[in-house]
C-alpha atoms as a PDB file:
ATOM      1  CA  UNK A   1      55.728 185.085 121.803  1.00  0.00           C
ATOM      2  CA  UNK A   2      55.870 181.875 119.647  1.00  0.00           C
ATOM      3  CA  UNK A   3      55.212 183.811 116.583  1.00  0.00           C
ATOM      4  CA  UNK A   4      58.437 185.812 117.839  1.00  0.00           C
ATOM      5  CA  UNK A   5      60.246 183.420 118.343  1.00  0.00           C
ATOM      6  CA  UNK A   6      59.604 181.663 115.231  1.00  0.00           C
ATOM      7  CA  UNK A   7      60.008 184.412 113.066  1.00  0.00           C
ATOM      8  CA  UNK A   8      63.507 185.172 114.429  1.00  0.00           C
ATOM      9  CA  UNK A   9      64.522 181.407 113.681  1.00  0.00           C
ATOM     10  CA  UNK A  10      63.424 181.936 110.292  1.00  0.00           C
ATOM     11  CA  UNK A  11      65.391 184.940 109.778  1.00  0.00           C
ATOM     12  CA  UNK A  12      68.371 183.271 111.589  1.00  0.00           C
ATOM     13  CA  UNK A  13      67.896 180.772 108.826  1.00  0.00           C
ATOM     14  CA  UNK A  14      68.102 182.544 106.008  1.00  0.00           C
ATOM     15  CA  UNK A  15      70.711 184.956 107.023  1.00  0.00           C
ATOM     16  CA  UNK A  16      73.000 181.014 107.386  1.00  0.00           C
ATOM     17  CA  UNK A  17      71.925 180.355 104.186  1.00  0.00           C
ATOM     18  CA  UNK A  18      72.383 183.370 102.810  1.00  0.00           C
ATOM     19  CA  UNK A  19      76.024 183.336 104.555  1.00  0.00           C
ATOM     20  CA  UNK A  20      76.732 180.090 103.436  1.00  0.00           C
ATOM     21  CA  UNK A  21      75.923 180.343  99.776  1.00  0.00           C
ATOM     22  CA  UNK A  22      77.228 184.167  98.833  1.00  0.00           C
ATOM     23  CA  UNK A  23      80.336 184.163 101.405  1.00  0.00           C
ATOM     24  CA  UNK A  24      81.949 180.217 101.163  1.00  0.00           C
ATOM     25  CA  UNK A  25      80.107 178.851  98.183  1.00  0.00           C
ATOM     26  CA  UNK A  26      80.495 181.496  95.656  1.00  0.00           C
ATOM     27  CA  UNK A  27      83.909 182.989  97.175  1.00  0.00           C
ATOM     28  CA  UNK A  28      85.747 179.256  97.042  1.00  0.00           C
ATOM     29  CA  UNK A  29      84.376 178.691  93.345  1.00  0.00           C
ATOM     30  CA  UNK A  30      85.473 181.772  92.236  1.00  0.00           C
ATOM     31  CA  UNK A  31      88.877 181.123  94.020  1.00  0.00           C
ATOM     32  CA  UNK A  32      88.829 178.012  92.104  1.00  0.00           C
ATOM     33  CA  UNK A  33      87.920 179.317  88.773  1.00  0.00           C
ATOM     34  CA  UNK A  34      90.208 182.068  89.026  1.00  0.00           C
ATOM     35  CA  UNK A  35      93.225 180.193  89.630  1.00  0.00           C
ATOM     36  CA  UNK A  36      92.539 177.619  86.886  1.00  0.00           C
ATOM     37  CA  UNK A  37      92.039 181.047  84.262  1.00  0.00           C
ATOM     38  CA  UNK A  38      95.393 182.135  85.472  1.00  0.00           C
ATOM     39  CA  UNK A  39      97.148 179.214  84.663  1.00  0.00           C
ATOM     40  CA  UNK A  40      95.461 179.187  81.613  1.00  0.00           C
ATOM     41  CA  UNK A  41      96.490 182.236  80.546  1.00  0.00           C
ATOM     42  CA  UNK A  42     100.344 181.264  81.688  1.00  0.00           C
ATOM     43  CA  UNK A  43     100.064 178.587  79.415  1.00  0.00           C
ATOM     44  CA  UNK A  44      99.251 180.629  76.502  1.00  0.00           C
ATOM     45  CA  UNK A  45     102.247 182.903  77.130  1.00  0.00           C
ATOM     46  CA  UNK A  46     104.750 179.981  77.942  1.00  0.00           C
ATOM     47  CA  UNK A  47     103.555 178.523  74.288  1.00  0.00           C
ATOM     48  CA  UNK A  48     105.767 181.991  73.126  1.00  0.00           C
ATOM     49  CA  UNK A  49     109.061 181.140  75.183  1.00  0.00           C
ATOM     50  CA  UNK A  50     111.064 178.753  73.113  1.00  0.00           C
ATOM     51  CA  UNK A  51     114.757 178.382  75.366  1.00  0.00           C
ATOM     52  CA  UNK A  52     117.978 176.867  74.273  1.00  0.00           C
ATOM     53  CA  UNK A  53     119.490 174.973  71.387  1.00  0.00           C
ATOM     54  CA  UNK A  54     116.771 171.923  72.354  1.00  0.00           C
ATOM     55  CA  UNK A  55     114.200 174.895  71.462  1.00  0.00           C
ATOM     56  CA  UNK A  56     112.234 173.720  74.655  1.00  0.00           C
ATOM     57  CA  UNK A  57     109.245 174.821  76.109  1.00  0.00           C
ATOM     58  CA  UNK A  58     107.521 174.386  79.501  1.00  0.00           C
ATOM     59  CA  UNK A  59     103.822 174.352  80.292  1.00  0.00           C
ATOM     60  CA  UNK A  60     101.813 173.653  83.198  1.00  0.00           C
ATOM     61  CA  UNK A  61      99.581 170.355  84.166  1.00  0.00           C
ATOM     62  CA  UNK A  62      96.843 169.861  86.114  1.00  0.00           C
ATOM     63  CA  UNK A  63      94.584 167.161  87.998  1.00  0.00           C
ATOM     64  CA  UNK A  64      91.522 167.216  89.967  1.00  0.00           C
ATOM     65  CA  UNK A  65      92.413 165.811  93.584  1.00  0.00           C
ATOM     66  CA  UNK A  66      89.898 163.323  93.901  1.00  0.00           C
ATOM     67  CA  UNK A  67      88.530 164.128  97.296  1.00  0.00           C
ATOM     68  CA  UNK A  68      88.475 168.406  96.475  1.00  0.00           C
ATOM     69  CA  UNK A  69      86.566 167.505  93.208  1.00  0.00           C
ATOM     70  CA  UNK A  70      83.358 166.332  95.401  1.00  0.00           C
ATOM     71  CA  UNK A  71      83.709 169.966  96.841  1.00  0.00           C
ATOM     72  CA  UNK A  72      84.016 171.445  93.534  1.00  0.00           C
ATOM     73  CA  UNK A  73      81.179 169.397  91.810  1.00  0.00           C
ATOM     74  CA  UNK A  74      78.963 170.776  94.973  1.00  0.00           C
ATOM     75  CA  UNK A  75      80.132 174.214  94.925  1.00  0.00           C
ATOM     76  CA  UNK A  76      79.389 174.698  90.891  1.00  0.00           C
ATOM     77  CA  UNK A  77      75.697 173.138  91.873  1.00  0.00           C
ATOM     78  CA  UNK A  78      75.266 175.921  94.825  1.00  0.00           C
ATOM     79  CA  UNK A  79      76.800 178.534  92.369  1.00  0.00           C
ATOM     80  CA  UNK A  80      74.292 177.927  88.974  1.00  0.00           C
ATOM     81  CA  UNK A  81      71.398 177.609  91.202  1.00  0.00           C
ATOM     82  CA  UNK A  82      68.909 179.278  88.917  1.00  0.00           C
ATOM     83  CA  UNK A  83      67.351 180.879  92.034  1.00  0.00           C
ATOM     84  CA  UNK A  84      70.878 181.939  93.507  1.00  0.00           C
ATOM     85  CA  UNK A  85      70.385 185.768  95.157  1.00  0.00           C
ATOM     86  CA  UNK A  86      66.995 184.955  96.375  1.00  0.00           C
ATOM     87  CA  UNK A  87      65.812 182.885  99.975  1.00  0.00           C
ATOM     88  CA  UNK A  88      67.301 179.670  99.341  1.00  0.00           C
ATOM     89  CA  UNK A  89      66.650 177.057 101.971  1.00  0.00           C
ATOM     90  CA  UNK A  90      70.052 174.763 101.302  1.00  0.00           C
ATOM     91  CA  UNK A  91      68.250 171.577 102.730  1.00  0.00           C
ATOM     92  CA  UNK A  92      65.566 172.083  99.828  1.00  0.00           C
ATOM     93  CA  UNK A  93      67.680 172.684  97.165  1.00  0.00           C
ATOM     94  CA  UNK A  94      67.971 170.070  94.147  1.00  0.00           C
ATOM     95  CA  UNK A  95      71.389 168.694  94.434  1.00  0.00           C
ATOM     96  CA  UNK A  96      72.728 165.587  92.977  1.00  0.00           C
ATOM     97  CA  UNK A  97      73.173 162.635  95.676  1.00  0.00           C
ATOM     98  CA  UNK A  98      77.094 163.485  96.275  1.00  0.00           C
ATOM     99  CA  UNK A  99      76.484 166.826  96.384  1.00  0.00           C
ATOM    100  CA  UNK A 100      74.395 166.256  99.367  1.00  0.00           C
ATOM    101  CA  UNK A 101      76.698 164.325 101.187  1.00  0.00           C
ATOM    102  CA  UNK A 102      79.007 167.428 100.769  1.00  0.00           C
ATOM    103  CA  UNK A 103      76.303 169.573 102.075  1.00  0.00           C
ATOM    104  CA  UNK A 104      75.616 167.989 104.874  1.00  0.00           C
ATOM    105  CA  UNK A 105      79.487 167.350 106.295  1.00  0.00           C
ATOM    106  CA  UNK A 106      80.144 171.027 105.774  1.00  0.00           C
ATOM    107  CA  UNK A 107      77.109 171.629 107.853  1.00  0.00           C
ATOM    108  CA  UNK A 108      78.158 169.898 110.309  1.00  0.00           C
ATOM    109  CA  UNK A 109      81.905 171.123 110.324  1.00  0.00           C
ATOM    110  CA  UNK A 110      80.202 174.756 110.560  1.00  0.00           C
ATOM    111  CA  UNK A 111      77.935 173.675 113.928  1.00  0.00           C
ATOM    112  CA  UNK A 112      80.427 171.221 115.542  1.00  0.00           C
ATOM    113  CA  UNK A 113      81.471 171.677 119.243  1.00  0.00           C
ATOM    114  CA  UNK A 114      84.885 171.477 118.492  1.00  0.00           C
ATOM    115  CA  UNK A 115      85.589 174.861 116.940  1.00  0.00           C
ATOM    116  CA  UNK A 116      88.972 174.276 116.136  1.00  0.00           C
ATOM    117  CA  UNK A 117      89.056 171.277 114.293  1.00  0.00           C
ATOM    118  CA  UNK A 118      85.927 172.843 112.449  1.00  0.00           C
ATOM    119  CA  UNK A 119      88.354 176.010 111.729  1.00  0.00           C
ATOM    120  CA  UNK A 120      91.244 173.886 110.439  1.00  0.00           C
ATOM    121  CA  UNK A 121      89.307 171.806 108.361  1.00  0.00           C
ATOM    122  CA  UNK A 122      87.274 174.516 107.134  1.00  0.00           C
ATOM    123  CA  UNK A 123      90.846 176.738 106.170  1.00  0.00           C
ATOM    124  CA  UNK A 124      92.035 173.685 104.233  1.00  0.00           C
ATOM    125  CA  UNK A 125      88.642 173.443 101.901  1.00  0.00           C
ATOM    126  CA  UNK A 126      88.956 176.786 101.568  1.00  0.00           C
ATOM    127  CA  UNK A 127      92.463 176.659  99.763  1.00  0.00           C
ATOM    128  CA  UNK A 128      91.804 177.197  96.079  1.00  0.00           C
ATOM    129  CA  UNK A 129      95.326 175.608  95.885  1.00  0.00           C
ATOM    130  CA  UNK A 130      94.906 172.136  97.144  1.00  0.00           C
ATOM    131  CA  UNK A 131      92.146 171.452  94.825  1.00  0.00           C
ATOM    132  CA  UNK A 132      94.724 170.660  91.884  1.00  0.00           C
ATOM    133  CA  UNK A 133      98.020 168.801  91.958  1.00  0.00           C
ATOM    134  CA  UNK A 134     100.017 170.784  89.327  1.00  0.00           C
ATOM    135  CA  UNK A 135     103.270 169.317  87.393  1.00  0.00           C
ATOM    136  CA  UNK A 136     105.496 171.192  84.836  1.00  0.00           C
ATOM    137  CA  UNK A 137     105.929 169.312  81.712  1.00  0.00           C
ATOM    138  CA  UNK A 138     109.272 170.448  79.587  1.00  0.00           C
ATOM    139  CA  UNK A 139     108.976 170.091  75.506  1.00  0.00           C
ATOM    140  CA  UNK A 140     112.087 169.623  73.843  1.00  0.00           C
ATOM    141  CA  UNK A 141     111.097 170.668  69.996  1.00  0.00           C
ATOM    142  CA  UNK A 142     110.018 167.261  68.479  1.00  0.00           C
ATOM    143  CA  UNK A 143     109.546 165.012  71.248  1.00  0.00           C
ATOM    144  CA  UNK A 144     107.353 164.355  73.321  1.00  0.00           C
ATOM    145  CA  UNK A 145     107.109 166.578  76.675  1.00  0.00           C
ATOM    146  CA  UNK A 146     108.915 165.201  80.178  1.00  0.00           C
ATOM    147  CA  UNK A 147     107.287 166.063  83.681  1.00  0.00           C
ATOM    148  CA  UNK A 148     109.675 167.363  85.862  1.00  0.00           C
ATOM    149  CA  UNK A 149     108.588 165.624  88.679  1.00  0.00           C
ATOM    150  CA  UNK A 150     110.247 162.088  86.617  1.00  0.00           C
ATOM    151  CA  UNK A 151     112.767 164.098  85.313  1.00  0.00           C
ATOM    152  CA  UNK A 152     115.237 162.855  87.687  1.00  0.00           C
ATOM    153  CA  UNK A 153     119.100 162.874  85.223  1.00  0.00           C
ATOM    154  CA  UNK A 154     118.700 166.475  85.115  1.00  0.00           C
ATOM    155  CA  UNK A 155     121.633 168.877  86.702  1.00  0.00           C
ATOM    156  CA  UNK A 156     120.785 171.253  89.713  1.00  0.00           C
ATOM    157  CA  UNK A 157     121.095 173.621  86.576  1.00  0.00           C
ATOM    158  CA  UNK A 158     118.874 172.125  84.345  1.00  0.00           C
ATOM    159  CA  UNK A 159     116.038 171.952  87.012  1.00  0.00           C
ATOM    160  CA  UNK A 160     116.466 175.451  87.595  1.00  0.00           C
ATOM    161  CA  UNK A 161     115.758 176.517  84.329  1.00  0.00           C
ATOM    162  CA  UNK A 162     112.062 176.206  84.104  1.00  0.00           C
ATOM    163  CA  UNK A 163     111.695 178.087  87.033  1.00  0.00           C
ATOM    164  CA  UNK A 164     113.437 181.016  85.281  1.00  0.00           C
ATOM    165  CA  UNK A 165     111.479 180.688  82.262  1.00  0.00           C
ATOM    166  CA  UNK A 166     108.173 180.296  84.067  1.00  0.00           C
ATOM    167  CA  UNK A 167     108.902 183.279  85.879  1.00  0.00           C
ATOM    168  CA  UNK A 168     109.786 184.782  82.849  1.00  0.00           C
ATOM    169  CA  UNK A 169     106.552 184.284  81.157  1.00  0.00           C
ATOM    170  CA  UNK A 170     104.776 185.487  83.945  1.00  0.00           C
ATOM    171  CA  UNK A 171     106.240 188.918  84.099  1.00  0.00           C
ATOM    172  CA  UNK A 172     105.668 189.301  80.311  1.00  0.00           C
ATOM    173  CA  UNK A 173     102.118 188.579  80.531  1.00  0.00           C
ATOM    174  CA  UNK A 174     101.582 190.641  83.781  1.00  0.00           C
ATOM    175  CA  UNK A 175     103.387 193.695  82.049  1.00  0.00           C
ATOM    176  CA  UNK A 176     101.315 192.988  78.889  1.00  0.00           C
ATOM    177  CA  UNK A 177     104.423 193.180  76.545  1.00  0.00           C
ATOM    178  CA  UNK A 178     102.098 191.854  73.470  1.00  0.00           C
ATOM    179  CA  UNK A 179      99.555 194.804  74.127  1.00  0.00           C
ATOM    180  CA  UNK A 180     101.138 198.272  73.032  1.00  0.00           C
ATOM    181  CA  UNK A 181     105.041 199.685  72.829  1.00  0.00           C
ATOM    182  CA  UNK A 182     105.988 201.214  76.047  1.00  0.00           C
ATOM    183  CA  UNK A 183     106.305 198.928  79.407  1.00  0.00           C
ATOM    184  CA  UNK A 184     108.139 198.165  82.326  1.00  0.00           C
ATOM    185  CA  UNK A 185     111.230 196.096  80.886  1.00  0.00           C
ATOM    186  CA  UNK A 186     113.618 195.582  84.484  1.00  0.00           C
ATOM    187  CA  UNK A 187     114.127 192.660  86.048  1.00  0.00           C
ATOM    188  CA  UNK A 188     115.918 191.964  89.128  1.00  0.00           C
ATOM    189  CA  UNK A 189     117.426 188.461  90.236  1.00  0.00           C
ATOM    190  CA  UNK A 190     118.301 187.786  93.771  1.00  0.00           C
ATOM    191  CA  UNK A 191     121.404 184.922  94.620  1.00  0.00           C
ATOM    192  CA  UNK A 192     121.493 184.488  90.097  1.00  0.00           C
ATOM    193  CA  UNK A 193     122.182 181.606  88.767  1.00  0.00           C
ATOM    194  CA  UNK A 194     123.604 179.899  91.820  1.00  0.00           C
ATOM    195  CA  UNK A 195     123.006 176.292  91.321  1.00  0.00           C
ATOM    196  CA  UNK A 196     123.809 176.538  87.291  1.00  0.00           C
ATOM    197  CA  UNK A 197     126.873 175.811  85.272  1.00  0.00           C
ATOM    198  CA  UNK A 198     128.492 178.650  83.408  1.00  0.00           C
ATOM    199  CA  UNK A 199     127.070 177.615  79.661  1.00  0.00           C
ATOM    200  CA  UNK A 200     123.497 177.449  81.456  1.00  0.00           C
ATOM    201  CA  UNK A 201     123.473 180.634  83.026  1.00  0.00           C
ATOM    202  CA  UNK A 202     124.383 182.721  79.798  1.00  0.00           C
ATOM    203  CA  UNK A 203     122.124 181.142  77.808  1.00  0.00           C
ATOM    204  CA  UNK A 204     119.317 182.193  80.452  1.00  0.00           C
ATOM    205  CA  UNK A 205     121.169 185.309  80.497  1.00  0.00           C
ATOM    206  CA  UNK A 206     121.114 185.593  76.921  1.00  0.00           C
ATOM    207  CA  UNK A 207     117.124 184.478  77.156  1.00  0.00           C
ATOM    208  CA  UNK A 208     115.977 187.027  79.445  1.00  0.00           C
ATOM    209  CA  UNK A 209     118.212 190.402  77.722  1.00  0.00           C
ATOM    210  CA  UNK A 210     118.100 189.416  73.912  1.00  0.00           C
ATOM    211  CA  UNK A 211     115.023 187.416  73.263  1.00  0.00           C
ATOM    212  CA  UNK A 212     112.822 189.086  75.751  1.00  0.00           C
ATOM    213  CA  UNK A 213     114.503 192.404  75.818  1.00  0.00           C
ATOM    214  CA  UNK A 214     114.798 192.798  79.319  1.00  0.00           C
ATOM    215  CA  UNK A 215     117.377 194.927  81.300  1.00  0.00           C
ATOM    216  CA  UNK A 216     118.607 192.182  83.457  1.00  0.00           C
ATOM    217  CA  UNK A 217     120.042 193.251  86.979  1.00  0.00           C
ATOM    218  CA  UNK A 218     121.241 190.235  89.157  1.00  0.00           C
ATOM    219  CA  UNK A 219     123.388 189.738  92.207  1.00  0.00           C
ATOM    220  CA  UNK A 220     125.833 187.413  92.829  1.00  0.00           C
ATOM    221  CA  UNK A 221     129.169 187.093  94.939  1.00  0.00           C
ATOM    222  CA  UNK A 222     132.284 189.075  93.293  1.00  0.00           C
ATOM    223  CA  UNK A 223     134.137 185.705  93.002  1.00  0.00           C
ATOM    224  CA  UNK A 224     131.647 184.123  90.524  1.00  0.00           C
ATOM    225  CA  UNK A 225     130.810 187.526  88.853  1.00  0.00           C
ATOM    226  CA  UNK A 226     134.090 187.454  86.471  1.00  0.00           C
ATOM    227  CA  UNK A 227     132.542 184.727  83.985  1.00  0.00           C
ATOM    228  CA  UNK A 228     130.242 186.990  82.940  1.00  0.00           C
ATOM    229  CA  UNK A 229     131.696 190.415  82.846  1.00  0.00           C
ATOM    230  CA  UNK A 230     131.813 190.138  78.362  1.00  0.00           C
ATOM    231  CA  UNK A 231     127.543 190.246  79.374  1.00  0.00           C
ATOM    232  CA  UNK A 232     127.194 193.131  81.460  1.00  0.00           C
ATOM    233  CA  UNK A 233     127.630 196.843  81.063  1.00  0.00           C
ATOM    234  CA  UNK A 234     127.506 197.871  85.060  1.00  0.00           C
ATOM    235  CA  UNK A 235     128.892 196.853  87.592  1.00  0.00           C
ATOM    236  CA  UNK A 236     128.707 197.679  91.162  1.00  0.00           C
ATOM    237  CA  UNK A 237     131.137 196.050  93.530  1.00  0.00           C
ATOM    238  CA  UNK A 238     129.567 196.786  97.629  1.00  0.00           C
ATOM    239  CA  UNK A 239     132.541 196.159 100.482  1.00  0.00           C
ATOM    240  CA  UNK A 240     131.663 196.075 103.867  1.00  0.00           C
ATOM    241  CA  UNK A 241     134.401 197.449 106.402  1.00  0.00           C
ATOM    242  CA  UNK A 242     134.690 198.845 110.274  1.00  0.00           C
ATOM    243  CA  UNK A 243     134.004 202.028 110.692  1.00  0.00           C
ATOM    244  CA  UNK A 244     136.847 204.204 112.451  1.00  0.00           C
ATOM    245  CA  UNK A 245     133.762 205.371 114.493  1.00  0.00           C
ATOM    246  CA  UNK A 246     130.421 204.755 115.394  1.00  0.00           C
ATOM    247  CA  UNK A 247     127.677 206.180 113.219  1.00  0.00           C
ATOM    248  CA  UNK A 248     124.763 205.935 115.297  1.00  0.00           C
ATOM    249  CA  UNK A 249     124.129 202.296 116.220  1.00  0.00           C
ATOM    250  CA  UNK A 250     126.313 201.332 112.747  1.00  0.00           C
ATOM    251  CA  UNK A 251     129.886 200.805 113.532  1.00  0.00           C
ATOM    252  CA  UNK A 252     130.362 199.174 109.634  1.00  0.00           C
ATOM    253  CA  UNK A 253     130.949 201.601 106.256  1.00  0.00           C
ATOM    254  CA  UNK A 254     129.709 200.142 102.828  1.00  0.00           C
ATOM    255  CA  UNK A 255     131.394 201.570 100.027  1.00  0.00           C
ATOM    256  CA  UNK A 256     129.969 201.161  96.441  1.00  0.00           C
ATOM    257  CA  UNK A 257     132.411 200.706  93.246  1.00  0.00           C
ATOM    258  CA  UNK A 258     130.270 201.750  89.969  1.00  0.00           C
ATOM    259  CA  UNK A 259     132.505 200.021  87.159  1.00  0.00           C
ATOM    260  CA  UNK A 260     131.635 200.663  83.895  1.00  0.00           C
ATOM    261  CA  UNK A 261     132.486 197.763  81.380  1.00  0.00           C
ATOM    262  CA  UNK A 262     133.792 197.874  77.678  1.00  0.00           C
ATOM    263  CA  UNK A 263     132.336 194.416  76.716  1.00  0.00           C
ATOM    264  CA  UNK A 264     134.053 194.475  73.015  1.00  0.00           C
ATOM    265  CA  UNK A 265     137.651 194.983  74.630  1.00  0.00           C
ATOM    266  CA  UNK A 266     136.450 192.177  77.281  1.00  0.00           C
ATOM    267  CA  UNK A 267     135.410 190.317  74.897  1.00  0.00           C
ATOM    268  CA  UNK A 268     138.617 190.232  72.962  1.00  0.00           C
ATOM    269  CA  UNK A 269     140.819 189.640  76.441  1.00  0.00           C
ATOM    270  CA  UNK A 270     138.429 186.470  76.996  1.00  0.00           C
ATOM    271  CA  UNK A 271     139.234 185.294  73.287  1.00  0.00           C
ATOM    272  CA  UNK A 272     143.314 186.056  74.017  1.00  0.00           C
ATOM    273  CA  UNK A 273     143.672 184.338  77.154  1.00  0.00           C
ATOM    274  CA  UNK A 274     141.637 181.193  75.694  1.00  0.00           C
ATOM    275  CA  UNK A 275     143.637 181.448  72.955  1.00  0.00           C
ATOM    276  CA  UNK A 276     146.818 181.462  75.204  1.00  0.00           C
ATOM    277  CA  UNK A 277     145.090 178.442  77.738  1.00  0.00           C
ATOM    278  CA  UNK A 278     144.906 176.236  74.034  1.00  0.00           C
ATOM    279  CA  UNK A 279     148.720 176.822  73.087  1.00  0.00           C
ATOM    280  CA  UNK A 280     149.940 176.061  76.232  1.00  0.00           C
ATOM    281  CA  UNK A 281     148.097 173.074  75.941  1.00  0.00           C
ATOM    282  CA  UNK A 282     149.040 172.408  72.982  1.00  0.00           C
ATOM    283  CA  UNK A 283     152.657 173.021  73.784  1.00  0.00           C
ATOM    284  CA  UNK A 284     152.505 170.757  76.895  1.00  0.00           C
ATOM    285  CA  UNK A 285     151.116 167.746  74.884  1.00  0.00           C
ATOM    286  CA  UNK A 286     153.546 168.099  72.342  1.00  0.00           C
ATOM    287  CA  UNK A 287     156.407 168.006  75.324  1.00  0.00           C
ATOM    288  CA  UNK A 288     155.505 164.832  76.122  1.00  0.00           C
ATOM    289  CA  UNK A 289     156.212 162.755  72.695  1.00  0.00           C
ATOM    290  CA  UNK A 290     159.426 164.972  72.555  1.00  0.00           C
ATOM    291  CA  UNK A 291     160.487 164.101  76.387  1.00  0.00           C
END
């Protein structure tokens, strides 16, 4: 009966080690690893996205948090175990003094009484994502680069461009456009543009349609839409209105106004009435030396 018993401790054993190392060891490095490749590889593709006349660029930073490196440090010793796969016995392993330490408090989170705090704490070493603190650093061409987390004179606009050109880059290197010809090239931009200026929002405009040769659709209210008609081609205008009768539960019709826009003749209206706008000017300053 001893025997029994001992032998199903000792399988009991290895079956927690065998947990422990192959389902939160290996899983949380590669979590790790993986995230650290893919900003990487954003990097690499932001080094291709030169934006605006400053010819900036924007890349990401980032730091160890002090206490998730002791996790990390003991995670990579669990993981390059040159006996990994076989019966490990985790209090016999050859780990480096802090790596211990680690050991033994996650042991101890995963057989404490008090499940949930054990569960909470375990769920927040198990976040890949609090392991780093990240910053965006923006390059003007020729100096050196800002983080945006100091960059503090900026314009609600001018913070909000790295965001587009981050996501930018991301969609170009998840559509591979440097591999090949033929790919995906349709982007679509909820509430566009709505905390930039007009001259900031065409040149990200301009960014996204002529230097990454992207069909651009975005959405915005019709009253801030006319600004940039001389951009667009299509148009769709959407009106809400009462129904004269119920349609099921709906008791609202949309209709949908496809406009189809002549950008040269807009164009040249835009360049009359600003020609107009400086005359009258022009004429009004004059008036008031003759007056």
């Amino acid at each position: 009966m001893l025997v029994e018993h001992h032998d199903k401790l000792v399988s009991l054993k290895r079956s927690f080690n065998t947990a422990f190392v192959s389902n939160l060891c290996h899983a949380i490095y590669q979590a790790i690893y993986d995230g650290r490749r893919v900003l990487e590889e954003l990097n690499e593709e932001l080094e291709n996205h030169a934006f605006g006349a400053d010819q900036e660029t924007y890349s990401f930073q980032s730091d160890w948090v002090p206490e998730f490196y002791d996790y990390w440090k003991f995670f990579e010793e669990i993981v390059k175990q040159p006996l990994l796969g076989e019966a490990l016995d985790l209090a016999e392993m050859e780990l480096s003094e802090r790596s211990c330490k680690v050991r033994d408090k996650l042991m101890a989170m995963l057989l404490d009484e008090d499940e949930t705090k054990a569960m909470r704490e375990l769920d927040r070493i198990c976040d890949y994502r609090n392991y780093r603190k990240y910053e965006i650093l923006r390059q003007p061409k020729g100096k050196a680069p800002i983080p945006l987390s100091q960059y503090g004179t900026g314009s609600g606009g001018q913070s909000e461009t790295p965001f587009y050109i981050i996501r930018s880059a991301a969609v170009t290197a998840a559509f591979r456009f440097r591999e090949g010809v033929n790919h995906l090239r349709m982007v679509l931009v909820d509430e566009a543009f709505s905390r930039m200026d007009e001259t900031r929002s065409r040149e990200v405009i301009d960014y996204l349609t002529k230097s990454l040769g992207l069909q651009l659709l975005f959405v915005m209210p019709s009253s801030k839409s006319g600004a940039f008609l001389d951009l667009i081609s299509n148009q769709f205008v959407f009106a809400k209105c009462p129904a004269p009768q119920k349609i099921g539960e709906l008791n609202t019709l949309v209709h949908v106004d496809r406009q189809k826009l002549n950008q040269d003749k807009i164009q040249a209206l835009w360049a009359n009435y600003k020609r107009l706008i400086y005359n009258q000017a022009s004429f009004d300053f004059m008036e008031e030396f003759v007056g």
